[in-house]
C-alpha atoms as a PDB file:
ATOM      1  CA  UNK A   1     -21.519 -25.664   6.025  1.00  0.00           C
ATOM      2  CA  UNK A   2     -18.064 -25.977   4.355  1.00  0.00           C
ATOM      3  CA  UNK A   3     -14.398 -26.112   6.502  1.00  0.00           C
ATOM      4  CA  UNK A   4     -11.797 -25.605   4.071  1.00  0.00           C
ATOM      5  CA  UNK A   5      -7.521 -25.790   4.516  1.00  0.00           C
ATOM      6  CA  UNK A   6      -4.994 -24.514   1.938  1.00  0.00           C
ATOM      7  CA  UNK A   7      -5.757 -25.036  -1.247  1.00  0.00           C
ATOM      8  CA  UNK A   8      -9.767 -25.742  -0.496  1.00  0.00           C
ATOM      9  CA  UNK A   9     -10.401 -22.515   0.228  1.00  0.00           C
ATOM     10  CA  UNK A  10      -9.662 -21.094  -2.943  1.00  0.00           C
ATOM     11  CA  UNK A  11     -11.364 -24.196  -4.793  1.00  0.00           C
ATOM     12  CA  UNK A  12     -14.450 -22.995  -2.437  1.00  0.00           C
ATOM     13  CA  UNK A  13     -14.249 -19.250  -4.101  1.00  0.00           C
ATOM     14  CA  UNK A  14     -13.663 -20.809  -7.487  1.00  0.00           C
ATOM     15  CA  UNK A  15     -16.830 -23.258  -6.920  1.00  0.00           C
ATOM     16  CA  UNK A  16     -18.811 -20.363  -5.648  1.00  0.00           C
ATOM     17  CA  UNK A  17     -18.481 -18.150  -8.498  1.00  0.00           C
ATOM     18  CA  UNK A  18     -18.832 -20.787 -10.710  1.00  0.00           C
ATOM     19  CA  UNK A  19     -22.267 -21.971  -9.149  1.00  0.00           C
ATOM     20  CA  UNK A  20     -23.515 -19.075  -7.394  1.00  0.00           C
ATOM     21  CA  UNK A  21     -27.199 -20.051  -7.094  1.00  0.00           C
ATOM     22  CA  UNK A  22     -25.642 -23.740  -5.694  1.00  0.00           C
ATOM     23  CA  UNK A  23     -23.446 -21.908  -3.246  1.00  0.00           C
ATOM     24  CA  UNK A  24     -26.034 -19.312  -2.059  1.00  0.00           C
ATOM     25  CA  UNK A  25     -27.753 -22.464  -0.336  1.00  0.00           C
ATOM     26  CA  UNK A  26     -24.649 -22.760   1.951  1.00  0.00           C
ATOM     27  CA  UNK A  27     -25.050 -21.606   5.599  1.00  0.00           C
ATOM     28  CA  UNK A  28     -21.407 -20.665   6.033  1.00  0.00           C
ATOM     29  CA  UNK A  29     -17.388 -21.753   5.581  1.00  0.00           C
ATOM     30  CA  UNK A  30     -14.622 -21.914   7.831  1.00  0.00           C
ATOM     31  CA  UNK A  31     -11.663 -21.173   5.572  1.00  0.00           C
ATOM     32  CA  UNK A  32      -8.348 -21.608   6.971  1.00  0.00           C
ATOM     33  CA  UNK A  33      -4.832 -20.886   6.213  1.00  0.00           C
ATOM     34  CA  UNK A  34      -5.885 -20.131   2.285  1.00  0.00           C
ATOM     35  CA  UNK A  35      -2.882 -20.783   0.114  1.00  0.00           C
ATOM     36  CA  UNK A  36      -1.474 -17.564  -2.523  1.00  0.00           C
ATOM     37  CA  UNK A  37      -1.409 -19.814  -5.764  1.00  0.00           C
ATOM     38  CA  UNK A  38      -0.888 -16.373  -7.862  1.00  0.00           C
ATOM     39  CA  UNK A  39       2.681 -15.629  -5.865  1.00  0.00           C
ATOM     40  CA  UNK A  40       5.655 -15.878  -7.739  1.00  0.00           C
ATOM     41  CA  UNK A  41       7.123 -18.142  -4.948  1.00  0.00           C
ATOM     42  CA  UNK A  42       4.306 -20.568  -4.854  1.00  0.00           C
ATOM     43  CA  UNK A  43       5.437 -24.075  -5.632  1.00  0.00           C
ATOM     44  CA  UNK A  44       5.616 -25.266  -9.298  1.00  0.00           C
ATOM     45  CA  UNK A  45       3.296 -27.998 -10.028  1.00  0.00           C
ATOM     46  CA  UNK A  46       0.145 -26.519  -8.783  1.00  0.00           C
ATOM     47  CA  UNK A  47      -2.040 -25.739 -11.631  1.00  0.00           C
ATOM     48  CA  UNK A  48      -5.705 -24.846 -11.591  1.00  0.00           C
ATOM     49  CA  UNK A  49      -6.177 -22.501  -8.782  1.00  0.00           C
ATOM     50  CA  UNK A  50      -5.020 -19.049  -9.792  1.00  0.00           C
ATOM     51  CA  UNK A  51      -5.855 -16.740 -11.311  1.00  0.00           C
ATOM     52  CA  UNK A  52      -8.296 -16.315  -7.315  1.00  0.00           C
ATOM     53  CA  UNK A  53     -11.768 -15.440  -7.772  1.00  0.00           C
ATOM     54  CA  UNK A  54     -12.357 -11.978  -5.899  1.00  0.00           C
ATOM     55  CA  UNK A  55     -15.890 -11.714  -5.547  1.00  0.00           C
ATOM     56  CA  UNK A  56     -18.300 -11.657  -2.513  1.00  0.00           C
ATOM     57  CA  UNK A  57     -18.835 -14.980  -1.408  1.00  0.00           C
ATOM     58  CA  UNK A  58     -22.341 -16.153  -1.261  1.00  0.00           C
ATOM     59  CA  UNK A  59     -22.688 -17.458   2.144  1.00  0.00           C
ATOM     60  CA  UNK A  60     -20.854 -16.371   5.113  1.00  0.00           C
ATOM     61  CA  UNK A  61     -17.651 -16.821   6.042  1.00  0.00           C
ATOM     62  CA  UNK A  62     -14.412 -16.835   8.212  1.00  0.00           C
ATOM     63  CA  UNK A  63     -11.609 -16.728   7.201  1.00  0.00           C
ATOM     64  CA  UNK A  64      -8.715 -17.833   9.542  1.00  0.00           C
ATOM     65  CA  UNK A  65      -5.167 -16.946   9.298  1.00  0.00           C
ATOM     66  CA  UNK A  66      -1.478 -17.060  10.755  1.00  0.00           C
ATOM     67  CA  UNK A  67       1.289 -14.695  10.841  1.00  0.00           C
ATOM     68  CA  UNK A  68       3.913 -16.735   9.976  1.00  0.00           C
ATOM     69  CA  UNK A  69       2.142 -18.385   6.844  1.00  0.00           C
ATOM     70  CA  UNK A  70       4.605 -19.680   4.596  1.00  0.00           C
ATOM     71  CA  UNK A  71       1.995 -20.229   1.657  1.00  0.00           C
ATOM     72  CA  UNK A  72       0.213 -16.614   2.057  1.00  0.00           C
ATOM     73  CA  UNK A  73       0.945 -13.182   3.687  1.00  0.00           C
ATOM     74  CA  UNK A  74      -1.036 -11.404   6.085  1.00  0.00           C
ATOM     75  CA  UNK A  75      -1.729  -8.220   3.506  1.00  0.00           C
ATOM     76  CA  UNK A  76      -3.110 -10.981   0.698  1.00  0.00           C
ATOM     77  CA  UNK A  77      -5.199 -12.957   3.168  1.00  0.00           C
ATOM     78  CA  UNK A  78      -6.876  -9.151   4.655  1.00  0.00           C
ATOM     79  CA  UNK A  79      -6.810  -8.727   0.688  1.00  0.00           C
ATOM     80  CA  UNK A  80      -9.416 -11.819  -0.034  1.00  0.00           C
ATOM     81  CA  UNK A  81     -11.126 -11.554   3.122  1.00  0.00           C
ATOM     82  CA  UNK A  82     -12.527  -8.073   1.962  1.00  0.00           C
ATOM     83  CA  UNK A  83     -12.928  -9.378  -1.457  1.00  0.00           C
ATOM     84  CA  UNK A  84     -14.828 -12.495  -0.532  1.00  0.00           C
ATOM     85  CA  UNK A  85     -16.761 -10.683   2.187  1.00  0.00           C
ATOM     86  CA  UNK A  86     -15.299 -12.739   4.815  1.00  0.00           C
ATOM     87  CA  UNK A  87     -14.699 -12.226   8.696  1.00  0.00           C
ATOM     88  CA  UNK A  88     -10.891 -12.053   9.217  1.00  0.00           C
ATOM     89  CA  UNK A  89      -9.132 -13.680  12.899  1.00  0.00           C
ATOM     90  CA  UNK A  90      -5.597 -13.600  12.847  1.00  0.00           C
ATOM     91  CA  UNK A  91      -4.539 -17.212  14.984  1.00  0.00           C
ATOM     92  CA  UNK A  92      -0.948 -15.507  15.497  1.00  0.00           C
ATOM     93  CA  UNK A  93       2.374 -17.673  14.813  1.00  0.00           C
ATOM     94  CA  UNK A  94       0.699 -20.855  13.772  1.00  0.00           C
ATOM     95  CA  UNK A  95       2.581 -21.762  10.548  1.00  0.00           C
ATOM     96  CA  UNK A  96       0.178 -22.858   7.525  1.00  0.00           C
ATOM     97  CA  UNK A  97      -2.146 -24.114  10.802  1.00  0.00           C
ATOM     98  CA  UNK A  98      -1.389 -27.827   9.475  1.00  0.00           C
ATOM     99  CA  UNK A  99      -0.363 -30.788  11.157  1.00  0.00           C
ATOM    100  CA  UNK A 100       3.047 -29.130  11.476  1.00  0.00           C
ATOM    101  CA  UNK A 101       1.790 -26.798  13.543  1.00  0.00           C
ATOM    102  CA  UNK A 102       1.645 -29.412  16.303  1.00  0.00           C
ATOM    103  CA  UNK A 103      -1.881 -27.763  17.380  1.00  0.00           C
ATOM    104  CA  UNK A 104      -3.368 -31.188  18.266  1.00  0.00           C
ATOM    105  CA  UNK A 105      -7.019 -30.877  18.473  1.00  0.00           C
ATOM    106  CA  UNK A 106      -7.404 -27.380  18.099  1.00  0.00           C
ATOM    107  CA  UNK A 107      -9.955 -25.805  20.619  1.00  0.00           C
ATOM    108  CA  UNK A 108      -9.135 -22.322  19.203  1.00  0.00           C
ATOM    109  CA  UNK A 109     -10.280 -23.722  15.783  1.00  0.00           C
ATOM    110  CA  UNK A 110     -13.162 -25.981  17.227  1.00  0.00           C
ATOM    111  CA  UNK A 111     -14.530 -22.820  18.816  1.00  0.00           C
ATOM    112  CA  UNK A 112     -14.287 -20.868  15.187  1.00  0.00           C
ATOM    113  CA  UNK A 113     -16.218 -23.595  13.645  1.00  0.00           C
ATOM    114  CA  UNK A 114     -19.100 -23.180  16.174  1.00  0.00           C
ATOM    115  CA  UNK A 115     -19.064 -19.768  15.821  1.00  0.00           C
ATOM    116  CA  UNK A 116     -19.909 -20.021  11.596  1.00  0.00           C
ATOM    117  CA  UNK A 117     -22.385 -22.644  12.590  1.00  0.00           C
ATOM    118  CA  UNK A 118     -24.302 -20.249  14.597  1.00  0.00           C
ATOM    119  CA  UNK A 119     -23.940 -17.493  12.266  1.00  0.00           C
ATOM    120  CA  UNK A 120     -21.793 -15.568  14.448  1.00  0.00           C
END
């Protein structure tokens, strides 16, 4: 099982396609708020992570989202959940679904977890 924020989730679709018979032995990923390193806004500095792998990931996955994403919009995140095969929920208004977000624990999120780890 893998939970990724940000910037982990694409290092989880770069590590997947780079060790696919590795990654196929994962039971699932919770991938949250994934960060667009190939937009021309994304902050300088960051080097490593684009161009995104687009293929099918592996394993199942989740892929969790806000509206109001500063690091990604709603049309690229739908974009690499199809790509990487990935269920899509939209969380709404939650920012980059970070510590800034002020979500405290995060039931909403503690409840997505559970449902990768049973496969749902």
């Amino acid at each position: 099982m893998l939970a990724a924020h940000s910037l982990a989730c694409i290092t989880v679709a770069h590590w997947a396609s780079a060790h696919p018979s590795t990654a196929s032995r994962v039971h699932g990923a919770l991938l949250v708020a994934p960060s667009d390193t190939e937009a021309p806004g994304f902050p300088p500095g960051t080097v490593g992570f684009a161009p995104i792998p687009r293929l099918r990931l592996p394993f199942p996955s989740l892929v969790v989202a806000s509206t109001d994403d500063t690091y990604i919009t709603m049309e690229r995140v739908t974009g690499l959940a199809v790509d990487w095969g990935s269920r899509q929920v939209n969380v709404g208004a939650k920012g980059h679904i970070g510590s800034a977000a002020k979500l405290g624990s995060w039931p909403e999120g503690q409840a997505l977890l559970e449902q990768v780890l049973r496969g749902a």
